[in-house]
C-alpha atoms as a PDB file:
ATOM      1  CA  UNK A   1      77.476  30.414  16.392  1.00  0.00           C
ATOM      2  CA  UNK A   2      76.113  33.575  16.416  1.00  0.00           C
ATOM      3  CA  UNK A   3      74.222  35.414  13.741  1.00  0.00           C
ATOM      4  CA  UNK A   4      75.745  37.181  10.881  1.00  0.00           C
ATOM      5  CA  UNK A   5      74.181  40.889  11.070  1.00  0.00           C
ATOM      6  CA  UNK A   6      72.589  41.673   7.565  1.00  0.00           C
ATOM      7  CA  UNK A   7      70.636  45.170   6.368  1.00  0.00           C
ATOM      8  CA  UNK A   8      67.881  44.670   3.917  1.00  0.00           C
ATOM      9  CA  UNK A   9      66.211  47.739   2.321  1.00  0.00           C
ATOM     10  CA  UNK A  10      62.636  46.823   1.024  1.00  0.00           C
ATOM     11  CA  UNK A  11      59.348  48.055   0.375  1.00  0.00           C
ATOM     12  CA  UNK A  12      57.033  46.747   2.379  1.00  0.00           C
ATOM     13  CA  UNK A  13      53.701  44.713   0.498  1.00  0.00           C
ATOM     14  CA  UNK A  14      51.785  41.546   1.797  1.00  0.00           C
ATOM     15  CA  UNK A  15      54.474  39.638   0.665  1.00  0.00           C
ATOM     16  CA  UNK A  16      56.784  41.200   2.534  1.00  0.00           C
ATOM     17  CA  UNK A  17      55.375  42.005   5.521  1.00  0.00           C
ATOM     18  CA  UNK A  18      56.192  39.036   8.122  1.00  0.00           C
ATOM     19  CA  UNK A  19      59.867  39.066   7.051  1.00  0.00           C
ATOM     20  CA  UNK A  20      60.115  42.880   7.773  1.00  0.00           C
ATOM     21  CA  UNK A  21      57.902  42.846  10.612  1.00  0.00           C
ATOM     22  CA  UNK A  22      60.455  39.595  12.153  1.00  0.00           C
ATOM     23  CA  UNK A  23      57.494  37.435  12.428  1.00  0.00           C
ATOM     24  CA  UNK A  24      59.817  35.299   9.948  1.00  0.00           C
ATOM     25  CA  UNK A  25      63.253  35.039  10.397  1.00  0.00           C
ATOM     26  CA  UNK A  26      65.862  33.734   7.531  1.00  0.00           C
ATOM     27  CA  UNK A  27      68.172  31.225   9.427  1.00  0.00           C
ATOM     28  CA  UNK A  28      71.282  31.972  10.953  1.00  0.00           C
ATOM     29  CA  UNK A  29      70.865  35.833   9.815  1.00  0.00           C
ATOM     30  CA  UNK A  30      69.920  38.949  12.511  1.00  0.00           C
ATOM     31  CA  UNK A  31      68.148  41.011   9.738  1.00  0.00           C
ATOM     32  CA  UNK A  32      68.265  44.747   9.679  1.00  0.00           C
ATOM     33  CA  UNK A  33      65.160  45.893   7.482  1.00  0.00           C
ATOM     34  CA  UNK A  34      64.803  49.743   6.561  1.00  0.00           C
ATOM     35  CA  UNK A  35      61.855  50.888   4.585  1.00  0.00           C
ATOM     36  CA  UNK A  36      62.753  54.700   4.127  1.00  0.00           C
ATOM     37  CA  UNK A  37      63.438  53.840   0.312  1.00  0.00           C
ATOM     38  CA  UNK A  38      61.312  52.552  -2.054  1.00  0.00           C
ATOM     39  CA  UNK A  39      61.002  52.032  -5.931  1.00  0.00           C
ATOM     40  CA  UNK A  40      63.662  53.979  -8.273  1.00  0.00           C
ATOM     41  CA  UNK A  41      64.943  56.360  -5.183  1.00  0.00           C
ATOM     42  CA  UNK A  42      66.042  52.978  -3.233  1.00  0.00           C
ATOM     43  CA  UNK A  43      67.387  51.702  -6.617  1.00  0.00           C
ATOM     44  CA  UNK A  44      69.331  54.669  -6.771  1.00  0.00           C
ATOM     45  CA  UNK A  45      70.388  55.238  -3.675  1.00  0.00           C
ATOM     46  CA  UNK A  46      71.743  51.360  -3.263  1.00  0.00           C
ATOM     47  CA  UNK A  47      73.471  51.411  -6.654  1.00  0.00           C
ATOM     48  CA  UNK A  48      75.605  54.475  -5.919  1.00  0.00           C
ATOM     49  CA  UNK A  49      76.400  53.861  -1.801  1.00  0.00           C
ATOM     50  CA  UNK A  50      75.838  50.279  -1.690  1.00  0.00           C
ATOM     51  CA  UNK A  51      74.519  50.515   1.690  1.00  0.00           C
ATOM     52  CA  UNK A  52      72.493  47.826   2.155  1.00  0.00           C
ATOM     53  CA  UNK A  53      73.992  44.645   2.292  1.00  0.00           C
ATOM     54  CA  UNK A  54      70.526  43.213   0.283  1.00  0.00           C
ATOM     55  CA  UNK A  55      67.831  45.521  -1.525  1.00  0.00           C
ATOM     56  CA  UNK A  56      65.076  45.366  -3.717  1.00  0.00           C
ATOM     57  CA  UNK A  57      66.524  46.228  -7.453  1.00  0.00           C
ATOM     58  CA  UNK A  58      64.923  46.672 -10.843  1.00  0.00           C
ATOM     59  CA  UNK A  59      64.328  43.772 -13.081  1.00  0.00           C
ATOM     60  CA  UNK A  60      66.148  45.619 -15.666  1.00  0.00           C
ATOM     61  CA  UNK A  61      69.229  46.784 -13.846  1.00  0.00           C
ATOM     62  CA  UNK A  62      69.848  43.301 -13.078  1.00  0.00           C
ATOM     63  CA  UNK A  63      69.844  42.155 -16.438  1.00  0.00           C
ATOM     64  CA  UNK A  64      71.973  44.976 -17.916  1.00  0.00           C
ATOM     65  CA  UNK A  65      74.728  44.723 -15.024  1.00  0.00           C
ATOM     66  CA  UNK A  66      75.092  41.095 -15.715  1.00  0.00           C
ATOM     67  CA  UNK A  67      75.059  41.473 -19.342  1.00  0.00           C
ATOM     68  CA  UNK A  68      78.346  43.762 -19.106  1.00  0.00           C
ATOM     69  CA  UNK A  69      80.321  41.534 -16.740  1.00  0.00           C
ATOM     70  CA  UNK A  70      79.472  43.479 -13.512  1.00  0.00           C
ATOM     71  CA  UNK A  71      78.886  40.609 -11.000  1.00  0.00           C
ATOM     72  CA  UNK A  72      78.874  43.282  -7.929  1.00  0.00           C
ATOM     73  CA  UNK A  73      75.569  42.140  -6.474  1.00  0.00           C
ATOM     74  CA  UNK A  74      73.937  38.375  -6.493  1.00  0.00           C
ATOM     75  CA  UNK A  75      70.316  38.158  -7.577  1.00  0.00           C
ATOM     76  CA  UNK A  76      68.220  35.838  -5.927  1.00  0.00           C
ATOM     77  CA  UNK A  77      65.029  34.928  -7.808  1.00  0.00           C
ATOM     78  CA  UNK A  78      62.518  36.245  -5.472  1.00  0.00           C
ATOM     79  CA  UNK A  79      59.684  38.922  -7.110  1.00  0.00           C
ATOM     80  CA  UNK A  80      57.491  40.380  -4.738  1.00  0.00           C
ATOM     81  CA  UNK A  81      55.689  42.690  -7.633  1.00  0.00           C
ATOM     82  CA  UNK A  82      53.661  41.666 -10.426  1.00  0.00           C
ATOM     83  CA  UNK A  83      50.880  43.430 -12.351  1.00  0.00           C
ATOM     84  CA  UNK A  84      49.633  43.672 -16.091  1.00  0.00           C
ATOM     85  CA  UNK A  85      51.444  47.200 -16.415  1.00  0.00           C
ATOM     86  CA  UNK A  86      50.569  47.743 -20.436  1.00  0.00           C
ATOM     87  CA  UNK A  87      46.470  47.840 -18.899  1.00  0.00           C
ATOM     88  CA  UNK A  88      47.300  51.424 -17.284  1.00  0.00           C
ATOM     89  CA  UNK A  89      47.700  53.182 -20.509  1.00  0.00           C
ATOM     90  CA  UNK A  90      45.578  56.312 -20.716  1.00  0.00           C
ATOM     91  CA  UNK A  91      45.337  58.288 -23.898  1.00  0.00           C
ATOM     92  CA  UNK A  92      43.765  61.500 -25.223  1.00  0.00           C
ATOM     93  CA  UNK A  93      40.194  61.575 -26.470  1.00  0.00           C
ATOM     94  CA  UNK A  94      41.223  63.623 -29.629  1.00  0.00           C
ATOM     95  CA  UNK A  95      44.260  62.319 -30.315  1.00  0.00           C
ATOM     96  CA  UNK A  96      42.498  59.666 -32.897  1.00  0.00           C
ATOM     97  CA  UNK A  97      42.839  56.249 -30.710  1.00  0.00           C
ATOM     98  CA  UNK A  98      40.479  53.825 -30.341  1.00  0.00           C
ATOM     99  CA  UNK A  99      42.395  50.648 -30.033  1.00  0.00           C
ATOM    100  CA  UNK A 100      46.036  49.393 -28.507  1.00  0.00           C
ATOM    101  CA  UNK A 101      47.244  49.273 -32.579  1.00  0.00           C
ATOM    102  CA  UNK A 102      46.298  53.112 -33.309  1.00  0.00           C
ATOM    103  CA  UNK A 103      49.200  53.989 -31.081  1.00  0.00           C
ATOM    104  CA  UNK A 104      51.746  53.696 -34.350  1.00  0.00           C
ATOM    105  CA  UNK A 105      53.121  56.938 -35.258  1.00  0.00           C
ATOM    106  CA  UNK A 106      51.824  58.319 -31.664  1.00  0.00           C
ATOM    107  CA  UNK A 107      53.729  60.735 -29.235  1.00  0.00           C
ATOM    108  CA  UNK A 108      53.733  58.754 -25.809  1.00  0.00           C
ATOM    109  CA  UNK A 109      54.729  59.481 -22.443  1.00  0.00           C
ATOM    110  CA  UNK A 110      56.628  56.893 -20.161  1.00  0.00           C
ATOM    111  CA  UNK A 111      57.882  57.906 -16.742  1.00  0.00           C
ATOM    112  CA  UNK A 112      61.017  56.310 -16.993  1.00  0.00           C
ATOM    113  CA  UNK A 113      62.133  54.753 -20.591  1.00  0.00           C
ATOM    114  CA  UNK A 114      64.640  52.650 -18.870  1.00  0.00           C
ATOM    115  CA  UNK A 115      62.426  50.497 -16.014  1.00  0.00           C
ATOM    116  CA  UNK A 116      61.292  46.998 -16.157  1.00  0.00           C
ATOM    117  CA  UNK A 117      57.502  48.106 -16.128  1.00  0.00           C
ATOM    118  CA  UNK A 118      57.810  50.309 -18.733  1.00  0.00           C
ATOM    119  CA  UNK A 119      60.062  47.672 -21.015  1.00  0.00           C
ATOM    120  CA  UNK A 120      56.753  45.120 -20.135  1.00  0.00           C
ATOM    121  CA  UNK A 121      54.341  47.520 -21.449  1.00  0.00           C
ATOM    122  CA  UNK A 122      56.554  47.800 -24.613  1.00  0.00           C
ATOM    123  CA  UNK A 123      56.797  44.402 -24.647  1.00  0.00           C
ATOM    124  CA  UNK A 124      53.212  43.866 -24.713  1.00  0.00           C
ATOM    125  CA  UNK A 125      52.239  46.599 -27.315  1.00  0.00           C
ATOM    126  CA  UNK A 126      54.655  45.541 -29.713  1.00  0.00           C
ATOM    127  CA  UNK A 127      54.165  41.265 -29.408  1.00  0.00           C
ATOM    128  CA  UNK A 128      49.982  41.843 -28.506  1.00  0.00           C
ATOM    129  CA  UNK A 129      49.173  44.913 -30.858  1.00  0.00           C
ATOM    130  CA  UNK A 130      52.146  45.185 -33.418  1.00  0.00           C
ATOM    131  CA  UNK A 131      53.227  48.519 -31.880  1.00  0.00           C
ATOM    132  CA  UNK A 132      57.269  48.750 -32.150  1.00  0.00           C
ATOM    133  CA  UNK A 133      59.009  51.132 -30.056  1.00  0.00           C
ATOM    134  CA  UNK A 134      60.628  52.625 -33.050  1.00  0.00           C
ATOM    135  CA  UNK A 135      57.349  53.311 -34.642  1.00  0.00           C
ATOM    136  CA  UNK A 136      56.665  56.150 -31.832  1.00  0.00           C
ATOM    137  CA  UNK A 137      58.088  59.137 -30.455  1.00  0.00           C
ATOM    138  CA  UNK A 138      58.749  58.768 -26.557  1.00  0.00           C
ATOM    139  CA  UNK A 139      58.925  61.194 -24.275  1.00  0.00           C
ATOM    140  CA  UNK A 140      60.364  59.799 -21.078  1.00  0.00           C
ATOM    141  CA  UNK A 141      60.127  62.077 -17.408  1.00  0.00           C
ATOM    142  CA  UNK A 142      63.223  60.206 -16.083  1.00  0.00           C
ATOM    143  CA  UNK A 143      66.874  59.218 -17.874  1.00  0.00           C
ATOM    144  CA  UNK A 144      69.141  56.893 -15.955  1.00  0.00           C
ATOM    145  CA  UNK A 145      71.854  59.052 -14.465  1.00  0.00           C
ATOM    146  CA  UNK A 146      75.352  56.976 -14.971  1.00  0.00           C
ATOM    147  CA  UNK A 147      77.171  59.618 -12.458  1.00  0.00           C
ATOM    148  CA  UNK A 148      74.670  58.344  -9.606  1.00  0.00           C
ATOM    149  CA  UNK A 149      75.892  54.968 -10.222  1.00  0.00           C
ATOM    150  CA  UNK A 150      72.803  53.950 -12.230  1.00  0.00           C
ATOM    151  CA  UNK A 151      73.549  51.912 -15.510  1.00  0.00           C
ATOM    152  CA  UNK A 152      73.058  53.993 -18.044  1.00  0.00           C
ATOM    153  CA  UNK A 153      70.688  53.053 -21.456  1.00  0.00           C
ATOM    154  CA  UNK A 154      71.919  53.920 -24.835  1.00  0.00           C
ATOM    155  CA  UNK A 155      69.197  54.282 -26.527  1.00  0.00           C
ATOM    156  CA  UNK A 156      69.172  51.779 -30.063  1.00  0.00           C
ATOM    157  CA  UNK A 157      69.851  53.833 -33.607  1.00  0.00           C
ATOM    158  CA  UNK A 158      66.116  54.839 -34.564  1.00  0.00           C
ATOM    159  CA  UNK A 159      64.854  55.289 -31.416  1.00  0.00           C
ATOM    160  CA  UNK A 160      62.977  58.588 -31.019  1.00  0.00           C
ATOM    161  CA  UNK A 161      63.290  59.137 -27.229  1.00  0.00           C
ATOM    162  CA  UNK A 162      63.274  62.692 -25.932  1.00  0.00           C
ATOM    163  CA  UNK A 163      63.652  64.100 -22.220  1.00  0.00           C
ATOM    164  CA  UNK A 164      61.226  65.991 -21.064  1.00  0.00           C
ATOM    165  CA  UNK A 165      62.159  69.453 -19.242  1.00  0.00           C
ATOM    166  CA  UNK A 166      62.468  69.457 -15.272  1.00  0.00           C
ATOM    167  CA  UNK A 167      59.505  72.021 -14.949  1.00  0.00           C
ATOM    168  CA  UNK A 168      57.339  69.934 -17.429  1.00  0.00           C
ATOM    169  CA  UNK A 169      55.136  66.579 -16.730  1.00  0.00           C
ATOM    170  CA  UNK A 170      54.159  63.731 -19.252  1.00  0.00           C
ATOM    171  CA  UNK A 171      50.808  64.947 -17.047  1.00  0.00           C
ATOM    172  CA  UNK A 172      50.769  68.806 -18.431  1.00  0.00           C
ATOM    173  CA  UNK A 173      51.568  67.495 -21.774  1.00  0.00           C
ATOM    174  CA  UNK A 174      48.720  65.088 -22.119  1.00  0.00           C
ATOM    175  CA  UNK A 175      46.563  67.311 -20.861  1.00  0.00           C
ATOM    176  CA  UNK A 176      47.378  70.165 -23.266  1.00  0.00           C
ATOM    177  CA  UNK A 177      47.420  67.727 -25.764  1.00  0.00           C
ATOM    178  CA  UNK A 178      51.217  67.571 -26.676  1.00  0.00           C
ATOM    179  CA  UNK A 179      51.256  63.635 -25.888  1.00  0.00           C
ATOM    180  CA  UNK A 180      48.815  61.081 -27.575  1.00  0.00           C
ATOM    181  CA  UNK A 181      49.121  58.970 -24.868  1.00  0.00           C
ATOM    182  CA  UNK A 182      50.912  57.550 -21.583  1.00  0.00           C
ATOM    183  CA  UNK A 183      51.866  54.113 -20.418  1.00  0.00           C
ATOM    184  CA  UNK A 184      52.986  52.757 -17.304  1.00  0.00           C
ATOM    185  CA  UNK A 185      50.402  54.685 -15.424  1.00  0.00           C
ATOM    186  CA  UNK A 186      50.403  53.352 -12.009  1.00  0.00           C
ATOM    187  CA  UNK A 187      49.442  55.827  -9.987  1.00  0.00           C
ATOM    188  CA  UNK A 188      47.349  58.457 -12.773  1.00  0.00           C
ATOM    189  CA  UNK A 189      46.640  61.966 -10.785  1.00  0.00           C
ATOM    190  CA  UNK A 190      42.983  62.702 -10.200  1.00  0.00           C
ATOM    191  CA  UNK A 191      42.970  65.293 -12.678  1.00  0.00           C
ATOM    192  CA  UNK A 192      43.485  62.920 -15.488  1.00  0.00           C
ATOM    193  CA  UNK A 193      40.830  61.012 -14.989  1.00  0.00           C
ATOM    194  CA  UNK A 194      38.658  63.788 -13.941  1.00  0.00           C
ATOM    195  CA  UNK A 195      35.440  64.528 -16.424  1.00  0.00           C
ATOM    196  CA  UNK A 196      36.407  66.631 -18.909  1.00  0.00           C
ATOM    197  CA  UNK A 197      40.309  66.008 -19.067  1.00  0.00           C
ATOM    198  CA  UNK A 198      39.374  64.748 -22.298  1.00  0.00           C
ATOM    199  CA  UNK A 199      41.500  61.629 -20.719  1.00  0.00           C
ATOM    200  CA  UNK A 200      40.518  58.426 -20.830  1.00  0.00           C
ATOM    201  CA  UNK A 201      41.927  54.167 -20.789  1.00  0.00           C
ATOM    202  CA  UNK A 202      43.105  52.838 -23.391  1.00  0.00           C
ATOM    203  CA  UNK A 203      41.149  49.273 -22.182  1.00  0.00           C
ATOM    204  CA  UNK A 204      37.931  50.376 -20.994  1.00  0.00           C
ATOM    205  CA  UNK A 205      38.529  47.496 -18.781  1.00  0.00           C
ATOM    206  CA  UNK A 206      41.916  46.845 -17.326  1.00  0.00           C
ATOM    207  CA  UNK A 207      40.776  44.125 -15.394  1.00  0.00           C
ATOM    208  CA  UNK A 208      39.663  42.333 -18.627  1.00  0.00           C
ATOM    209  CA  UNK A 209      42.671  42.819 -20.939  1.00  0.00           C
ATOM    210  CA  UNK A 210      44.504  41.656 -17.715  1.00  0.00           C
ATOM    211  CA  UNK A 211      42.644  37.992 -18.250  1.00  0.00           C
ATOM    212  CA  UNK A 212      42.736  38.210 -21.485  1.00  0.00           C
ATOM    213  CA  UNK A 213      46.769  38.699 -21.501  1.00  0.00           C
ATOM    214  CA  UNK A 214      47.462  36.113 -19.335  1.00  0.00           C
ATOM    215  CA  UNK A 215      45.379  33.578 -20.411  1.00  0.00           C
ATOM    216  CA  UNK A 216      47.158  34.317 -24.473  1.00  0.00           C
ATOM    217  CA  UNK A 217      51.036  34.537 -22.971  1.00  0.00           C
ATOM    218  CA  UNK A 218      50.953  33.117 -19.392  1.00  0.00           C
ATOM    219  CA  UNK A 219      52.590  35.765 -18.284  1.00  0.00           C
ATOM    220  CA  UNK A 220      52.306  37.531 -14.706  1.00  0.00           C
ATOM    221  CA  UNK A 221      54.867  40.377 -15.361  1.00  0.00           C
ATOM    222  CA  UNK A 222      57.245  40.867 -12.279  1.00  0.00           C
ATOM    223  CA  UNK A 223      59.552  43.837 -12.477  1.00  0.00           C
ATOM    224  CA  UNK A 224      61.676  43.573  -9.344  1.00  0.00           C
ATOM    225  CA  UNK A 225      63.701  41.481  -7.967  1.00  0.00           C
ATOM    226  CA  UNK A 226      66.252  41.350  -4.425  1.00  0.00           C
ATOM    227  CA  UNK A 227      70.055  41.289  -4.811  1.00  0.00           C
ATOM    228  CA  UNK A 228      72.361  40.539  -1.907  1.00  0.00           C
ATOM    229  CA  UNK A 229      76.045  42.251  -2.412  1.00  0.00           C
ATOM    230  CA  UNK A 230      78.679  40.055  -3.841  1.00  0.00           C
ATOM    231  CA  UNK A 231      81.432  40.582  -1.225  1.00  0.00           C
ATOM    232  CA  UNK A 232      78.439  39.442   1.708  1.00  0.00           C
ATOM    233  CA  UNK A 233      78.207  36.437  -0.735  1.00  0.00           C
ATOM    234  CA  UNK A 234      81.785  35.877  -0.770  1.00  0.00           C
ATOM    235  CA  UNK A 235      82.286  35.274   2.839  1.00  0.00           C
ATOM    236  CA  UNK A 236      78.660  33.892   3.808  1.00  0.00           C
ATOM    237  CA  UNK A 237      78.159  31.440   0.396  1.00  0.00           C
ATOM    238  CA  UNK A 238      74.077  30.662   2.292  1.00  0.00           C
ATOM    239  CA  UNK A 239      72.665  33.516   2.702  1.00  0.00           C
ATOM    240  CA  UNK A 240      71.210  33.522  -0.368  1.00  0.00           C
ATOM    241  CA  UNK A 241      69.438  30.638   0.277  1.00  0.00           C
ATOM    242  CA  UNK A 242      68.732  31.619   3.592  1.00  0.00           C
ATOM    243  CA  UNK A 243      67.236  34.669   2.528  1.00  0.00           C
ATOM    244  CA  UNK A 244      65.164  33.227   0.014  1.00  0.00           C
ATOM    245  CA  UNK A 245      63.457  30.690   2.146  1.00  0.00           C
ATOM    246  CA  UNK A 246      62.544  33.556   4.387  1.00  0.00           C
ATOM    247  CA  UNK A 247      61.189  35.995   1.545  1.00  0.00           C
ATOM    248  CA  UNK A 248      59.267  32.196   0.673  1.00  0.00           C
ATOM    249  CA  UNK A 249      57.754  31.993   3.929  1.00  0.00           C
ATOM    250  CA  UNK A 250      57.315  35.578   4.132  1.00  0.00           C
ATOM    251  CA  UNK A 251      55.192  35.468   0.687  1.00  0.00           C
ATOM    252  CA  UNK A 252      53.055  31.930   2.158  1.00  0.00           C
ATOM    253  CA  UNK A 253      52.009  34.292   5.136  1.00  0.00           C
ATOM    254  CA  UNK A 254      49.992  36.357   2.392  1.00  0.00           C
ATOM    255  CA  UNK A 255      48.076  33.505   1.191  1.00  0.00           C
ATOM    256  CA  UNK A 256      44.378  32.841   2.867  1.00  0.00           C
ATOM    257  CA  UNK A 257      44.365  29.990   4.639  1.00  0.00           C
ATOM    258  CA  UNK A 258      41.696  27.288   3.696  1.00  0.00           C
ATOM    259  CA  UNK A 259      40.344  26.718   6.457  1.00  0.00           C
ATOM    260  CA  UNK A 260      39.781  30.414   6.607  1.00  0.00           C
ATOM    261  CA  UNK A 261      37.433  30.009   3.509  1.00  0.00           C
ATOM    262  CA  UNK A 262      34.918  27.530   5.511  1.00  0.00           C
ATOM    263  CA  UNK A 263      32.092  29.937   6.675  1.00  0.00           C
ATOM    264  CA  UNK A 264      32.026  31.589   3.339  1.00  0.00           C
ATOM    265  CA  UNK A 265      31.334  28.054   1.936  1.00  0.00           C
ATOM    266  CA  UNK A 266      29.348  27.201   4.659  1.00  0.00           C
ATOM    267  CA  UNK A 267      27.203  30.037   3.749  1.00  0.00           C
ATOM    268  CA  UNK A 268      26.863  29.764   0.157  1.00  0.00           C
ATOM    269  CA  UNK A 269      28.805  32.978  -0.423  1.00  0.00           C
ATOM    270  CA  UNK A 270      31.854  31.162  -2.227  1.00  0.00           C
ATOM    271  CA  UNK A 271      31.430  27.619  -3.909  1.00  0.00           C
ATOM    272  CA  UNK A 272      33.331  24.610  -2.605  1.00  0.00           C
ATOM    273  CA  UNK A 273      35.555  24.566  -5.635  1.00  0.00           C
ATOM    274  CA  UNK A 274      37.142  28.215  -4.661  1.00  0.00           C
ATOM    275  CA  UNK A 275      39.209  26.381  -2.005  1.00  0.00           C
ATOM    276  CA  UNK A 276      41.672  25.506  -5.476  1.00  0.00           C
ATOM    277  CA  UNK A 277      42.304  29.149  -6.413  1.00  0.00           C
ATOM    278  CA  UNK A 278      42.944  30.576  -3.209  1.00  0.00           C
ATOM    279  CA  UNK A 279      45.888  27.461  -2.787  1.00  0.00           C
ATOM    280  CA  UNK A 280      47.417  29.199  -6.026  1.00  0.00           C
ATOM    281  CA  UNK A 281      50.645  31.070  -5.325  1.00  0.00           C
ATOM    282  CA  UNK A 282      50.624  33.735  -7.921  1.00  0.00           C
ATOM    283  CA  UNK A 283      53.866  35.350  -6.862  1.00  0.00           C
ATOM    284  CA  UNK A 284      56.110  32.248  -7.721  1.00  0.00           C
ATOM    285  CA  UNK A 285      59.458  32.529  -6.426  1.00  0.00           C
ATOM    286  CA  UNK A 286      62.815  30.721  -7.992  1.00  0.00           C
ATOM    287  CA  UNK A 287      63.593  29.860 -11.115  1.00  0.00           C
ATOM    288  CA  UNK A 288      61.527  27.088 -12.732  1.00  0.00           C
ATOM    289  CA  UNK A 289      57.974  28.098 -11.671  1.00  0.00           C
ATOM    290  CA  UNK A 290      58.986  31.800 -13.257  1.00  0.00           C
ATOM    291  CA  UNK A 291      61.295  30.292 -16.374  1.00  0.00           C
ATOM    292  CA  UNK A 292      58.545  31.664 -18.972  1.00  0.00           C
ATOM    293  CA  UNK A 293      58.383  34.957 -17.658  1.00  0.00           C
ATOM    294  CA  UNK A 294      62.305  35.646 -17.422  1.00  0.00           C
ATOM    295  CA  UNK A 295      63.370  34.170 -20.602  1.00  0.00           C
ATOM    296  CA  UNK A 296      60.497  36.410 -22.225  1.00  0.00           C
ATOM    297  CA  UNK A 297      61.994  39.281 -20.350  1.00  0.00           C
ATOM    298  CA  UNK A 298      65.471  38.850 -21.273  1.00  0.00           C
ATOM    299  CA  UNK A 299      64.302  38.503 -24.905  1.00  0.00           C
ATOM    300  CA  UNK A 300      62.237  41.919 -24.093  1.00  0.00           C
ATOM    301  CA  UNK A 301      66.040  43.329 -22.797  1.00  0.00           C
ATOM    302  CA  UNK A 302      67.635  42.068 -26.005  1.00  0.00           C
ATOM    303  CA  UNK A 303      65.123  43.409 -28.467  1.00  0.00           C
ATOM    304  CA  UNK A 304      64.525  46.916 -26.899  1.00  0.00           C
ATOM    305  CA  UNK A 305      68.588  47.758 -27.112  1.00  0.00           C
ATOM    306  CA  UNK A 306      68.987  47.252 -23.217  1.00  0.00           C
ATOM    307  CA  UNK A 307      71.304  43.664 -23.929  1.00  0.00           C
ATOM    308  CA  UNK A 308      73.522  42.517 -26.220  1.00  0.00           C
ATOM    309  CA  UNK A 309      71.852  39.225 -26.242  1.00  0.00           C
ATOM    310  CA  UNK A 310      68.907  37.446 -24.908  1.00  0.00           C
ATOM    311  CA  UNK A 311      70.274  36.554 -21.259  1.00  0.00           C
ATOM    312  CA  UNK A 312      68.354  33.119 -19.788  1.00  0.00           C
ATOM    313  CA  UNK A 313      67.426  32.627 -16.557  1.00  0.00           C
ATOM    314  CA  UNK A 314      69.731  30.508 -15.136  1.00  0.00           C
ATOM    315  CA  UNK A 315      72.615  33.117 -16.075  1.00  0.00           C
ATOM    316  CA  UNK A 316      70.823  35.982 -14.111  1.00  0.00           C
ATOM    317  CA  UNK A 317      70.303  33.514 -11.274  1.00  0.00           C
ATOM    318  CA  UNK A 318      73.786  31.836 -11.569  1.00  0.00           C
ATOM    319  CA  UNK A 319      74.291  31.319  -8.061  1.00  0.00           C
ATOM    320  CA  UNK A 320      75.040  27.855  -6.898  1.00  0.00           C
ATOM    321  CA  UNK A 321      71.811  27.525  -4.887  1.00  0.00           C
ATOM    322  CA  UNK A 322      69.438  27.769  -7.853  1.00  0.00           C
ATOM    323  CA  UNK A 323      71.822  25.267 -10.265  1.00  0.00           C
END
């Protein structure tokens, strides 16, 4: 029988590599991969055209579509992003700061209120550090547009969120001292960190607090996710399956092999016992290796105003293939 033609619209990261590149191929499926899109503008893009027949999708779209009834695409628990995202957070010199609880009563910039990294970092501040969303003032770059197709946030009674203006940037403002702070940095501009912004990290050592988070929560915070359309599911009840086992082989591609590892050992640079860690798979895929970190996430959706209730894992990834 001959393949069923899908389109797949994905960023491409180690993880994803092989499966984009065809070097892995998800059974019984001719993939069609585009990479033009990536982050929010994909999200976007796929939630108002539905295009691709499977995309990448925010963590926290997923959750809030499901969470009103809208069963339009099928989530399959594969999450080819992680990172600690709360460890980015730069703040400004004068603005009286010197540790993650000094942020109460703070004006803070967050690119966009509404994504999954910026609902981790909040997550984070307020469980780690006792800093509640409500007890700062927000000032977000990006609102989620409902006439795009997006799914809109209403933002919970007490919430001081503000947008800021189109020719404005939570960059300017920290600069020129209008914002205390700014979380979900991932990519800060040179000039922030330049000497004599009178910028500077909020964790000296991002690497550090990283450990140090993990080790108290066990949490590896993943903020996307893939979604295949429903009406694809409909008539081809596999793929996701299919797809899955590919994005799984895809992801074991990234790993170093061991036997890769034997000169360094050979030559004293790495100890025998370093064979153990690089066999971990820190990007788990499906649903029991990652239960911790979505149930604390849809507990994050519920308490930040995003659900009405704290959605578990197995009803995100309802399909029959993961129950």
């Amino acid at each position: 029988m001959k393949d069923v033609e899908l389109s797949l619209a994905m960023d491409v990261n180690p993880r994803t590599a092989a499966l984009i590149a065809g070097e892995v191929r998800a059974e019984g499926i001719d993939l069609h991969c585009s990479t033009a899109l990536r982050g929010p503008k994909l999200f976007q893009h796929q939630l108002k055209t539905r295009e691709f027949d499977a995309s990448d999708m925010s963590l926290t779209t997923v959750f809030m579509m499901i969470d009103r009834g809208d069963t339009s695409f099928v989530p399959i628990p594969v999450f080819t992003m992680r990172h600690f995202f709360h460890t980015t957070t730069l703040i400004r010199a004068g603005a009286s700061i010197g540790r993650p609880e000094d942020l109460n009563g703070k004006r803070i910039g967050i690119p966009g209120y509404q994504s999954a990294a910026s609902l981790w970092c909040r997550g984070a501040l307020e469980h780690e550090f006792g800093v509640s969303p409500m007890d700062v003032e927000w000032f977000t770059q990006r609102v989620a547009d409902s006439t795009a197709g997006e799914v809109a946030f209403a933002p919970p009674d007490g919430l001081r969120l503000n947008e800021i203006a189109p020719n404005d940037s939570i960059d300017q403002m920290l600069l020129d001292g209008r914002l205390d702070a700014y979380v979900n940095v991932m990519r800060p501009s040179p000039e922030l960190l330049a000497e004599g912004s009178g910028v500077r990290r909020l964790f000296a050592d991002p690497r550090a607090e990283g450990i140090r988070y993990l080790r108290q929560t066990g949490l590896y915070p993943t903020n996307h996710c893939v979604v295949i359309k429903r009406e694809v599911v409909d008539r081809h009840p596999w793929v996701p399956l299919s797809l899955f086992n590919a994005f799984k082989q895809s992801s074991v591609r990234a790993m170093i092999p061991a036997k890769a590892l034997d000169p360094y050992i050979e030559t004293g640079y790495l100890e025998p016992e370093m064979r153990d860690v690089f066999s971990k798979d820190l990007f788990g895929y499906g649903i029991d290796s990652e239960e911790l970190v979505l149930k604390t996430f849809g507990e994050y959706c519920n308490q930040q105003g995003y659900t009405g209730r704290a959605l578990l894992p197995r009803e995100v990834y309802s399909h029959a293939a993961w129950t």
